[in-house]
PDB file of N, CA and C in Angstrom:
ATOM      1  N   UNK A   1       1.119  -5.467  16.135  1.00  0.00           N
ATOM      2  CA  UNK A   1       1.214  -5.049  14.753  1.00  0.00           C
ATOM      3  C   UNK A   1      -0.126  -4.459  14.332  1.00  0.00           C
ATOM      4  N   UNK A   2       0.197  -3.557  13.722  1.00  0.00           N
ATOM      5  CA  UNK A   2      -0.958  -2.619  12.483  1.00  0.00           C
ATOM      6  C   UNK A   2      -1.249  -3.148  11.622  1.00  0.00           C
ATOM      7  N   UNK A   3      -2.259  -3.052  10.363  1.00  0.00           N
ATOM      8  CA  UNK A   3      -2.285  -2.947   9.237  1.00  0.00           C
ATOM      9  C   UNK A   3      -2.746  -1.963   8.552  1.00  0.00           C
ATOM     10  N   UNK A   4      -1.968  -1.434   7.871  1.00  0.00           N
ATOM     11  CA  UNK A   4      -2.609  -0.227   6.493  1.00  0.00           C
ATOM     12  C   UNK A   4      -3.141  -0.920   5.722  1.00  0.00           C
ATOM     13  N   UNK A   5      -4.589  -1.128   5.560  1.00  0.00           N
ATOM     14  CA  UNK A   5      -5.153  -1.327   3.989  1.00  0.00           C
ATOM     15  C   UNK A   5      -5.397  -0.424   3.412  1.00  0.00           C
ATOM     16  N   UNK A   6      -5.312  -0.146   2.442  1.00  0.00           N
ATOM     17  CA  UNK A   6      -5.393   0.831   1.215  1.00  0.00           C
ATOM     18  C   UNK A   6      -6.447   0.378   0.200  1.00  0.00           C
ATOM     19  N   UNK A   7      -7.488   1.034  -0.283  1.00  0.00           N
ATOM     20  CA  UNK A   7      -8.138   0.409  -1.237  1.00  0.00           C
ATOM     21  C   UNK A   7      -7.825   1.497  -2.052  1.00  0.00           C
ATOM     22  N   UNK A   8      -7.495   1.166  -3.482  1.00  0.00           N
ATOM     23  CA  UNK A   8      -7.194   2.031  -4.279  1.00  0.00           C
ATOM     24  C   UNK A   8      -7.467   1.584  -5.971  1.00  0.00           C
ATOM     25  N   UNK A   9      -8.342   2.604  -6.579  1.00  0.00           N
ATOM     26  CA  UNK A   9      -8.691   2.440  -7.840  1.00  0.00           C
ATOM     27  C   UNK A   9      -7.725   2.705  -8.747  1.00  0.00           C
ATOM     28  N   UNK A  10      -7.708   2.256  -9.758  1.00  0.00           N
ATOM     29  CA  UNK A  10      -6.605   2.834 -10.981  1.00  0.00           C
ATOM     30  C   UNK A  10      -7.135   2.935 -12.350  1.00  0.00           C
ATOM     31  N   UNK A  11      -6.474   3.336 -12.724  1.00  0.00           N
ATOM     32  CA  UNK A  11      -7.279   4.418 -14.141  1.00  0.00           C
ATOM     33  C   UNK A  11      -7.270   2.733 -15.162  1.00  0.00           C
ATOM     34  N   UNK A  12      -8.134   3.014 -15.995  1.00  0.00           N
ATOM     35  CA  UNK A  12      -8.320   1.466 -16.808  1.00  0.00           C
ATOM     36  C   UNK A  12      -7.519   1.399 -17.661  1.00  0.00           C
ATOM     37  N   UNK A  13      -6.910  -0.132 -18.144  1.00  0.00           N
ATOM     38  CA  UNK A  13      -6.015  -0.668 -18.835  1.00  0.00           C
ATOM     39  C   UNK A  13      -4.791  -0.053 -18.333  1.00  0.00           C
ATOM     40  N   UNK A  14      -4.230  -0.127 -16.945  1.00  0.00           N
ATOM     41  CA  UNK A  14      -3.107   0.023 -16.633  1.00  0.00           C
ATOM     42  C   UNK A  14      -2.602  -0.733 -15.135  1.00  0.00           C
ATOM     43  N   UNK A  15      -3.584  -1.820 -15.564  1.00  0.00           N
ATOM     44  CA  UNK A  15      -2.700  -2.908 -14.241  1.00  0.00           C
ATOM     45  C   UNK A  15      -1.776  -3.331 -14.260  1.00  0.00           C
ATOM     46  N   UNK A  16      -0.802  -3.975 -15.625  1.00  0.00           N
ATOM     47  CA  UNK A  16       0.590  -4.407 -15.646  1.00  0.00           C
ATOM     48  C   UNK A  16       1.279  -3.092 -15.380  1.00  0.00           C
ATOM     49  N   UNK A  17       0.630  -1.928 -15.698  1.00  0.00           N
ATOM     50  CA  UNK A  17       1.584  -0.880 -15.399  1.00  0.00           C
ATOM     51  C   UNK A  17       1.944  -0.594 -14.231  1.00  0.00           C
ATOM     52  N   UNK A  18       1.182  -0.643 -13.336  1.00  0.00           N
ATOM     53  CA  UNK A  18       0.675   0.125 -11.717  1.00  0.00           C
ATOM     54  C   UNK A  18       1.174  -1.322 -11.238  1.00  0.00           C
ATOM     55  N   UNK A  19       1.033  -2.689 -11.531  1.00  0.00           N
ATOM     56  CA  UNK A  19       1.653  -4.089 -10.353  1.00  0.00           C
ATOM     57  C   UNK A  19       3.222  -3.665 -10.627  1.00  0.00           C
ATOM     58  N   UNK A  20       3.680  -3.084 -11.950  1.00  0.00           N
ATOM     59  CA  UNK A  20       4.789  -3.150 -11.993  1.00  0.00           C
ATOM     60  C   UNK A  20       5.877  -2.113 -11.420  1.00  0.00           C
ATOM     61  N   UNK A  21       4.727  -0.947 -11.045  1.00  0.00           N
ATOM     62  CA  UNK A  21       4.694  -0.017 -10.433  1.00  0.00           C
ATOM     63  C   UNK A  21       5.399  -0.359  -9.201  1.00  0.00           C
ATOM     64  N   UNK A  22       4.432  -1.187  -8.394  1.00  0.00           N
ATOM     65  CA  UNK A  22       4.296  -1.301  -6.958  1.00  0.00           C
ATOM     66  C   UNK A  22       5.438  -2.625  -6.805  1.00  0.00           C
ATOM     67  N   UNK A  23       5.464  -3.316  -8.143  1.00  0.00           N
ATOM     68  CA  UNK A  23       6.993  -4.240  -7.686  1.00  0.00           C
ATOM     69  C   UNK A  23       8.527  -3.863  -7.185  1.00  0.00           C
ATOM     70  N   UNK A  24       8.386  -2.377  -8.368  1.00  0.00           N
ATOM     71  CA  UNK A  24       9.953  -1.711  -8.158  1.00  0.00           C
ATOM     72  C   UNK A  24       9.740  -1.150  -6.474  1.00  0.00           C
ATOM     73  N   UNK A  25       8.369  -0.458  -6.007  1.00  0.00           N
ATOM     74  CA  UNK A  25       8.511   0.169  -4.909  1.00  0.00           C
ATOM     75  C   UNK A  25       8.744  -0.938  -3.641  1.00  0.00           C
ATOM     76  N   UNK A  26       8.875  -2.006  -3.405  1.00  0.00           N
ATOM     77  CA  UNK A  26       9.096  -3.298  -2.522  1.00  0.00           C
ATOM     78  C   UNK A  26      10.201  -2.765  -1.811  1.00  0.00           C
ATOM     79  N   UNK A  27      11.571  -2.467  -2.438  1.00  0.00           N
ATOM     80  CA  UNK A  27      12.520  -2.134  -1.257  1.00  0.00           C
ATOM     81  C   UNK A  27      12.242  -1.107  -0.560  1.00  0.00           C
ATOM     82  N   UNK A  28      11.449   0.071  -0.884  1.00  0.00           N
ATOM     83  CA  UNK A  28      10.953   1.069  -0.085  1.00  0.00           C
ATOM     84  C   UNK A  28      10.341   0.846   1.031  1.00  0.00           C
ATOM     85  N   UNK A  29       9.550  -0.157   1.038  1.00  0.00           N
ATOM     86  CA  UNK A  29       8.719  -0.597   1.950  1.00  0.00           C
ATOM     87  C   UNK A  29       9.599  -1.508   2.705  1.00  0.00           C
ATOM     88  N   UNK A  30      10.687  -2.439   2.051  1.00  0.00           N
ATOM     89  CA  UNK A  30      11.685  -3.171   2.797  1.00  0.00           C
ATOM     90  C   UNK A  30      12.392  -2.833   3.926  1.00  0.00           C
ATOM     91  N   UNK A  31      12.941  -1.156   3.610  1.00  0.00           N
ATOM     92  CA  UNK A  31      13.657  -0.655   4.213  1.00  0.00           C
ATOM     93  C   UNK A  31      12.997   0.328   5.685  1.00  0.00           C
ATOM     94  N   UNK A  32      11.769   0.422   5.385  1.00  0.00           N
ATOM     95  CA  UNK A  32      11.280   1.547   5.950  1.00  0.00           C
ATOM     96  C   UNK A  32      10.973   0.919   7.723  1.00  0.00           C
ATOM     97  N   UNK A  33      11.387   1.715   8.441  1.00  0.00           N
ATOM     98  CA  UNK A  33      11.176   1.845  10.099  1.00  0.00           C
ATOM     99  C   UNK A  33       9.492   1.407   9.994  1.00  0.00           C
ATOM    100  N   UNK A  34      10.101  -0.589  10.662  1.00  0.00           N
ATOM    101  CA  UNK A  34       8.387  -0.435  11.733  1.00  0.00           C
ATOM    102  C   UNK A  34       7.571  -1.369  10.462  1.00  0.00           C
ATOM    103  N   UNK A  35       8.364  -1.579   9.090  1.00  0.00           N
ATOM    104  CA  UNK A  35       7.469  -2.067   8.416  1.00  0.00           C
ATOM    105  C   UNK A  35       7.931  -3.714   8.411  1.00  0.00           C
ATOM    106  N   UNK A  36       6.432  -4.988   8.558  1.00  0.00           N
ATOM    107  CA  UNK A  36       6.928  -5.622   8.211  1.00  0.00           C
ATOM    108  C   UNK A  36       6.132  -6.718   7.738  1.00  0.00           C
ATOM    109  N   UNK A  37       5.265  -6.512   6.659  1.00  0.00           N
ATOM    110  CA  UNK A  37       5.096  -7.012   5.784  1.00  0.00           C
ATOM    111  C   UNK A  37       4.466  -6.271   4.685  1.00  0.00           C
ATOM    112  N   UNK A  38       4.204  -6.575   3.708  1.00  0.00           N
ATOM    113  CA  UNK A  38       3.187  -5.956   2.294  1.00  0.00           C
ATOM    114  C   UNK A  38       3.011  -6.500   1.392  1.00  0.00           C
ATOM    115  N   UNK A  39       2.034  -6.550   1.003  1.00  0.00           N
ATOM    116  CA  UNK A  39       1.297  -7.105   0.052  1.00  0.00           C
ATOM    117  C   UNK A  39       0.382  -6.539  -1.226  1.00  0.00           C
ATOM    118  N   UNK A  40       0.457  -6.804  -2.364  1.00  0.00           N
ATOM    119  CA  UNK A  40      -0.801  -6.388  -2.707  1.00  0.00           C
ATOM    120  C   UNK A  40      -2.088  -7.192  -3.675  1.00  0.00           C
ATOM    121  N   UNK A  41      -3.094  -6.955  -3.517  1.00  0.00           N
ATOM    122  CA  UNK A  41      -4.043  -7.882  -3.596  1.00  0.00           C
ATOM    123  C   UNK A  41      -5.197  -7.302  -4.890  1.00  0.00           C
ATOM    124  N   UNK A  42      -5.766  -7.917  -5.567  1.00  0.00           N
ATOM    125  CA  UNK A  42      -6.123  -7.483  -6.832  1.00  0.00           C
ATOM    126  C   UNK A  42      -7.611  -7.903  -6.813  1.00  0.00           C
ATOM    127  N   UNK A  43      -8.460  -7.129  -7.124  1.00  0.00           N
ATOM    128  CA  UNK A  43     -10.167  -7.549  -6.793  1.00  0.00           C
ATOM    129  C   UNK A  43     -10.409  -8.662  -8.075  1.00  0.00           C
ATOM    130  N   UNK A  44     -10.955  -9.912  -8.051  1.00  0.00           N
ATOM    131  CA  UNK A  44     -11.785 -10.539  -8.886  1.00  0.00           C
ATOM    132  C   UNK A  44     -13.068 -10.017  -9.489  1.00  0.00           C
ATOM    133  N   UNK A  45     -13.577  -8.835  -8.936  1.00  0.00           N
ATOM    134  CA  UNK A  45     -14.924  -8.154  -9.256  1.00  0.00           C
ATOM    135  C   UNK A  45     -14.510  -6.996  -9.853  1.00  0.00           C
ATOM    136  N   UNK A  46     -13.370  -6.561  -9.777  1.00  0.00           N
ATOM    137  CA  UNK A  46     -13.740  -4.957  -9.937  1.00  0.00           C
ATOM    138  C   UNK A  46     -12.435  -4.929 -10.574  1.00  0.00           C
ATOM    139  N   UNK A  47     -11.847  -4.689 -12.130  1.00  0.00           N
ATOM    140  CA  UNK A  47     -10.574  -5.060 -12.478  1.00  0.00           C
ATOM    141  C   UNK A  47     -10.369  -3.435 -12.067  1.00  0.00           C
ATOM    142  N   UNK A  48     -10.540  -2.304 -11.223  1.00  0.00           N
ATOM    143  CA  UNK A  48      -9.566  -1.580 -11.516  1.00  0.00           C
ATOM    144  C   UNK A  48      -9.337  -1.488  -9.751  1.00  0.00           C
ATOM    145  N   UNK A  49      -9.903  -2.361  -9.043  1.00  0.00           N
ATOM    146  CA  UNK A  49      -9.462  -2.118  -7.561  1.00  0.00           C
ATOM    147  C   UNK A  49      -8.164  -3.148  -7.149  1.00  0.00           C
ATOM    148  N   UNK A  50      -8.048  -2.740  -6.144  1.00  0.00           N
ATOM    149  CA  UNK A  50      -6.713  -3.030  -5.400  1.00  0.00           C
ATOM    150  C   UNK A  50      -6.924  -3.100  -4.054  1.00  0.00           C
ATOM    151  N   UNK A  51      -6.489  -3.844  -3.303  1.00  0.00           N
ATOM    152  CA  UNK A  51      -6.122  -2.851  -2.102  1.00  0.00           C
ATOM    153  C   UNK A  51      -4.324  -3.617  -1.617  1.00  0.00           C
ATOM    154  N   UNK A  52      -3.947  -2.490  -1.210  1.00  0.00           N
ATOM    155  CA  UNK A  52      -2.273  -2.639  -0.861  1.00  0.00           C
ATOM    156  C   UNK A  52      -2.388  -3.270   1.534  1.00  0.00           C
ATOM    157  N   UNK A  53      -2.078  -3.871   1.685  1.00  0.00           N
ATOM    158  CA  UNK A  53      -2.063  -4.526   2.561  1.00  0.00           C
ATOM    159  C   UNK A  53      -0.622  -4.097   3.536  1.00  0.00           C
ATOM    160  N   UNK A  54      -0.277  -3.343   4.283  1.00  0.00           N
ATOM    161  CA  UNK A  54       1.085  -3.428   4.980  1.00  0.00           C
ATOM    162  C   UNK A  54       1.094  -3.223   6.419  1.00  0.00           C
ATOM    163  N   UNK A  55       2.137  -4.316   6.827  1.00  0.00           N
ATOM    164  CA  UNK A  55       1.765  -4.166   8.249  1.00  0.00           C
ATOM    165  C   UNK A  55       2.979  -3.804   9.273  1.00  0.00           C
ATOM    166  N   UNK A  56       2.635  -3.083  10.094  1.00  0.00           N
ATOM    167  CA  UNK A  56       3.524  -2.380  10.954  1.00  0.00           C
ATOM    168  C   UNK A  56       3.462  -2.125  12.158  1.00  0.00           C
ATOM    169  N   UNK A  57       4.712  -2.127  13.142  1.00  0.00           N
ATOM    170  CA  UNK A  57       5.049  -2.244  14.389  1.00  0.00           C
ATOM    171  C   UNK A  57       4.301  -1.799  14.980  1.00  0.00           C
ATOM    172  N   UNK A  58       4.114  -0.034  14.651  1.00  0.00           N
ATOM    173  CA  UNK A  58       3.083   0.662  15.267  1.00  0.00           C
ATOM    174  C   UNK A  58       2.680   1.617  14.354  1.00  0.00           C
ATOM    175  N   UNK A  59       1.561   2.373  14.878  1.00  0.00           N
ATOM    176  CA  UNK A  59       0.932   3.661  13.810  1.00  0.00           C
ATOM    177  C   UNK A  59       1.703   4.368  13.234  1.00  0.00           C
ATOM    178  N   UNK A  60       2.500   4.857  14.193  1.00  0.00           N
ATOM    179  CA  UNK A  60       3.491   5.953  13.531  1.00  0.00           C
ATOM    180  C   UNK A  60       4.675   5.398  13.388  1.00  0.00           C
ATOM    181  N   UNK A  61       4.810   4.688  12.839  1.00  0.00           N
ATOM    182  CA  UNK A  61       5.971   3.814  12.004  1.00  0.00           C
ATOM    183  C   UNK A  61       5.677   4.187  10.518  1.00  0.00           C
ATOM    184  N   UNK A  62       4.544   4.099  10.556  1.00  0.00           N
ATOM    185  CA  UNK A  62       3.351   4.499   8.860  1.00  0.00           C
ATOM    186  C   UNK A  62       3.070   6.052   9.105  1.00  0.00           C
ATOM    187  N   UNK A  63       2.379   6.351   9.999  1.00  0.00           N
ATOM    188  CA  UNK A  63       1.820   7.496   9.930  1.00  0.00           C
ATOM    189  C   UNK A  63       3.415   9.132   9.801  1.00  0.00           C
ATOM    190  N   UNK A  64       4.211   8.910  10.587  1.00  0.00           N
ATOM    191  CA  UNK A  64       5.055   9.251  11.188  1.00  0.00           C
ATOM    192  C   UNK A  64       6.012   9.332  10.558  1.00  0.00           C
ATOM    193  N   UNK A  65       6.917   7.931  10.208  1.00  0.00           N
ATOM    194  CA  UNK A  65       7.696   7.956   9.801  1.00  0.00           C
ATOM    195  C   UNK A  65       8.098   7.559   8.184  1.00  0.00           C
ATOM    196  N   UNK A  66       7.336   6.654   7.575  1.00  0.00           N
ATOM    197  CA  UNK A  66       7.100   6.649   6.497  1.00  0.00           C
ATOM    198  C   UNK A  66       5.957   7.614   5.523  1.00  0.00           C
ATOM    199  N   UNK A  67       5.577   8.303   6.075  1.00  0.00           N
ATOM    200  CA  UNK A  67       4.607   9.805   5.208  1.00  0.00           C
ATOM    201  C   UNK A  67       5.616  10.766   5.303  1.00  0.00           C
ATOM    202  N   UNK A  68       6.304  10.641   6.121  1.00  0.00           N
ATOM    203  CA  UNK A  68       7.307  11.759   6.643  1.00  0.00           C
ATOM    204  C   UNK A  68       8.853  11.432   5.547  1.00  0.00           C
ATOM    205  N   UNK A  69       8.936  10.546   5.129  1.00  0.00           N
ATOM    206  CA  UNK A  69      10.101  10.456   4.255  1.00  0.00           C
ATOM    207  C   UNK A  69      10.273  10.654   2.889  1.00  0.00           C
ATOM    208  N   UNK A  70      11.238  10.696   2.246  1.00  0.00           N
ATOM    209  CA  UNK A  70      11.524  10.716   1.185  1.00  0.00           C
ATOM    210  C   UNK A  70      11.367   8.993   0.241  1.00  0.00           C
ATOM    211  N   UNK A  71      11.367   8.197   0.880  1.00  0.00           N
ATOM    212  CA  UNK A  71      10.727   7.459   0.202  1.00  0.00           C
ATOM    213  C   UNK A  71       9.005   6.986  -0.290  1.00  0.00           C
ATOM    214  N   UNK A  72       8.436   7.493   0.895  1.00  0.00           N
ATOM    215  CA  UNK A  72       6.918   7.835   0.283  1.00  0.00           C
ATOM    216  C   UNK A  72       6.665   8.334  -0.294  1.00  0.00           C
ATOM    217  N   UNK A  73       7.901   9.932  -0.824  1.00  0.00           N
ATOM    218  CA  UNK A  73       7.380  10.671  -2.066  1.00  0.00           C
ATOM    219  C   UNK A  73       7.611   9.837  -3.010  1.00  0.00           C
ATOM    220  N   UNK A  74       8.696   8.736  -3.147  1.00  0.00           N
ATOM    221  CA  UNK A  74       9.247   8.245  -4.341  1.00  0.00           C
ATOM    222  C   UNK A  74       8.063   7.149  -4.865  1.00  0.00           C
ATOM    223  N   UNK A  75       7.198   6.405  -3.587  1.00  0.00           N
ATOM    224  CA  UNK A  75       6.124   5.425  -3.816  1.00  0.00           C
ATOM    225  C   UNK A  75       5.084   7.075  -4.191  1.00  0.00           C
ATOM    226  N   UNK A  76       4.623   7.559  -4.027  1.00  0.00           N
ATOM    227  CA  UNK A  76       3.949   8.053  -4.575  1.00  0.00           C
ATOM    228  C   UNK A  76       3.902   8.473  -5.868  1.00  0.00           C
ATOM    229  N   UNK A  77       5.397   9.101  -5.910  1.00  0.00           N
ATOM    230  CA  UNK A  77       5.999   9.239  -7.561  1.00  0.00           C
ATOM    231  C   UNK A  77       5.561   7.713  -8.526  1.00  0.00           C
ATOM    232  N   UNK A  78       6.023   6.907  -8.195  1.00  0.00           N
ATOM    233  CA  UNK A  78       5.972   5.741  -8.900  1.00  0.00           C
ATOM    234  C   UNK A  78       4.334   5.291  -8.903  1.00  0.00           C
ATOM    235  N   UNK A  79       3.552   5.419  -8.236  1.00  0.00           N
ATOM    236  CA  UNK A  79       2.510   4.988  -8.247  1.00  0.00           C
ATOM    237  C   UNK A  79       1.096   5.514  -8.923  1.00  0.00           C
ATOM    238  N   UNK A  80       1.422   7.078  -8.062  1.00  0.00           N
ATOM    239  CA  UNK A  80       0.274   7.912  -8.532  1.00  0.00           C
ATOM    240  C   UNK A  80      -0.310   8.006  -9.998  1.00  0.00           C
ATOM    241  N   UNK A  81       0.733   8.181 -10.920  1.00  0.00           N
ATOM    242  CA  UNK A  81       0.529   8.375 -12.075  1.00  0.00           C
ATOM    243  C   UNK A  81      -1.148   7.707 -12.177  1.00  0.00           C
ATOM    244  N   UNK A  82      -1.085   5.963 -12.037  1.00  0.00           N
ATOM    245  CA  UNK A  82      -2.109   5.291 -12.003  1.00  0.00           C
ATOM    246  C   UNK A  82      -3.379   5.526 -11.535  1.00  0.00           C
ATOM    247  N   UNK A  83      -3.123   6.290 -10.091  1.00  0.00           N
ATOM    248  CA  UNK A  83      -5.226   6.451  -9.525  1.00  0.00           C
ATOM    249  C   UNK A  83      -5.786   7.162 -10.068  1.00  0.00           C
ATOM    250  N   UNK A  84      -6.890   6.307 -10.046  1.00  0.00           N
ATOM    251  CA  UNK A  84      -7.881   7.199 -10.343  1.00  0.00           C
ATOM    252  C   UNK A  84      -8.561   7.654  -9.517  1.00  0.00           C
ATOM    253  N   UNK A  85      -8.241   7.530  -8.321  1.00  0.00           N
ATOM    254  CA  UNK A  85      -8.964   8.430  -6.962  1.00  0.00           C
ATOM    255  C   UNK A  85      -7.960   8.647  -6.037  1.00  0.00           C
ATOM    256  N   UNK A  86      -7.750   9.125  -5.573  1.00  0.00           N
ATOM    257  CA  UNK A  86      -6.826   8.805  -3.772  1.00  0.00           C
ATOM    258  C   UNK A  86      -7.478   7.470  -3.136  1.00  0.00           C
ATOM    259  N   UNK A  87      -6.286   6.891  -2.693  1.00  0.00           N
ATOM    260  CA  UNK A  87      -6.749   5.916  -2.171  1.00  0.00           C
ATOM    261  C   UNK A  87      -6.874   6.394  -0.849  1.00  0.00           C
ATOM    262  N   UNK A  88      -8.133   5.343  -0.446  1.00  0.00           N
ATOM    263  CA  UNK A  88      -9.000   5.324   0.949  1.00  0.00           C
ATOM    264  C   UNK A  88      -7.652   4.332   1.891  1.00  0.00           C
ATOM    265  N   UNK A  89      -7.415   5.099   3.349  1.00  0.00           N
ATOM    266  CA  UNK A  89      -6.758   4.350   4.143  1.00  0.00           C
ATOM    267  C   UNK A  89      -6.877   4.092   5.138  1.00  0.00           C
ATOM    268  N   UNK A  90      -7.255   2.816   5.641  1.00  0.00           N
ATOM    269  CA  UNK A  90      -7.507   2.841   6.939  1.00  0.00           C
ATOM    270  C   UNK A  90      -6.229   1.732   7.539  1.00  0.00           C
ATOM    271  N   UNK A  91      -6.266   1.796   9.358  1.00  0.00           N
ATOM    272  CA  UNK A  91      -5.734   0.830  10.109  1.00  0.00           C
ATOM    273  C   UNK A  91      -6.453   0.467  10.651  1.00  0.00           C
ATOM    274  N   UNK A  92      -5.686  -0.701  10.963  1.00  0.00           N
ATOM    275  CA  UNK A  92      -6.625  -2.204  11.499  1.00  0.00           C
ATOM    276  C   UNK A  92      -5.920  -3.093  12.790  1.00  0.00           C
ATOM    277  N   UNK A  93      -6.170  -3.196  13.444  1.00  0.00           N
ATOM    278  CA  UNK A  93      -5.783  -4.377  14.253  1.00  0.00           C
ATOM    279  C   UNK A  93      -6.671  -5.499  14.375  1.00  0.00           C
ATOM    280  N   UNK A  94      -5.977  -6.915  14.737  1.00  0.00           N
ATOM    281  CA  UNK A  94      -6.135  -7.891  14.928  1.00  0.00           C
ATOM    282  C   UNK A  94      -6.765  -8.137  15.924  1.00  0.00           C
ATOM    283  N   UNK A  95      -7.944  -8.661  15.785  1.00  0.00           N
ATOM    284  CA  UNK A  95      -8.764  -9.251  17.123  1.00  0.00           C
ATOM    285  C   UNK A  95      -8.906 -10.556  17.366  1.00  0.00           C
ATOM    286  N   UNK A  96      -9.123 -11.105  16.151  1.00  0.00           N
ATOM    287  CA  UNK A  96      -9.145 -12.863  16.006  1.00  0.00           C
ATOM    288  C   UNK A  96      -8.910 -13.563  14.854  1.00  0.00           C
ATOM    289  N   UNK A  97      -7.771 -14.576  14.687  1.00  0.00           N
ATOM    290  CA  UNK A  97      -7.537 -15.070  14.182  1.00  0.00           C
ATOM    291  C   UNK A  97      -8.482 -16.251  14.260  1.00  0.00           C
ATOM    292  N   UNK A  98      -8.429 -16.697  12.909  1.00  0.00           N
ATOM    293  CA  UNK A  98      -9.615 -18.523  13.375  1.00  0.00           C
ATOM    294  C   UNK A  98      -8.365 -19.645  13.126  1.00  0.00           C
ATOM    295  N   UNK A  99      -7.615 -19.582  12.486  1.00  0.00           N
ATOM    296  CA  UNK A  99      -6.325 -20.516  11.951  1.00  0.00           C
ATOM    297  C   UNK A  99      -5.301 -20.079  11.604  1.00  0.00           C
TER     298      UNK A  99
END
């Protein structure tokens, strides 16, 4: 498994907007080839950061097949409104777990 983290800023006073955002988009991500988990996680320091957490079979499960669909336009539709930057994306694999 992969992980996409996403760190992503959002324009101020619109976090209930943008969590509520990213609640409706859940089956998108439910449904999508290769995905299988997501999360998203909210900074204690920085009220307008984020980062979105999802993890997948392989790269191009994300890269490939979910950029490539019609439901990423729809998470983008639903989401974008909110950044205030493009979010930064990287993948990650697992090297060590401690517990």
């Amino acid at each position: 498994m992969i992980f996409e983290i996403a760190a992503i800023r959002i324009k101020p006073d619109t976090q209930s907007a943008f969590e509520a955002a990213v609640a409706t988009a859940v089956p998108l991500f439910k449904r999508a080839q290769g995905c299988l988990s997501m999360r998203l996680e909210h900074s204690i320091e920085h009220i307008d950061g984020y980062r979105l957490v999802v993890g997948w079979a392989t790269l191009d499960d994300h890269i490939v097949h979910f950029r490539g669909s019609e439901d990423f336009q729809e998470w983008r539709r639903l989401v974008g409104p909110y950044f205030l930057a493009p979010p930064e994306v990287e993948h990650m694999n697992t090297v060590l777990t401690g517990f």
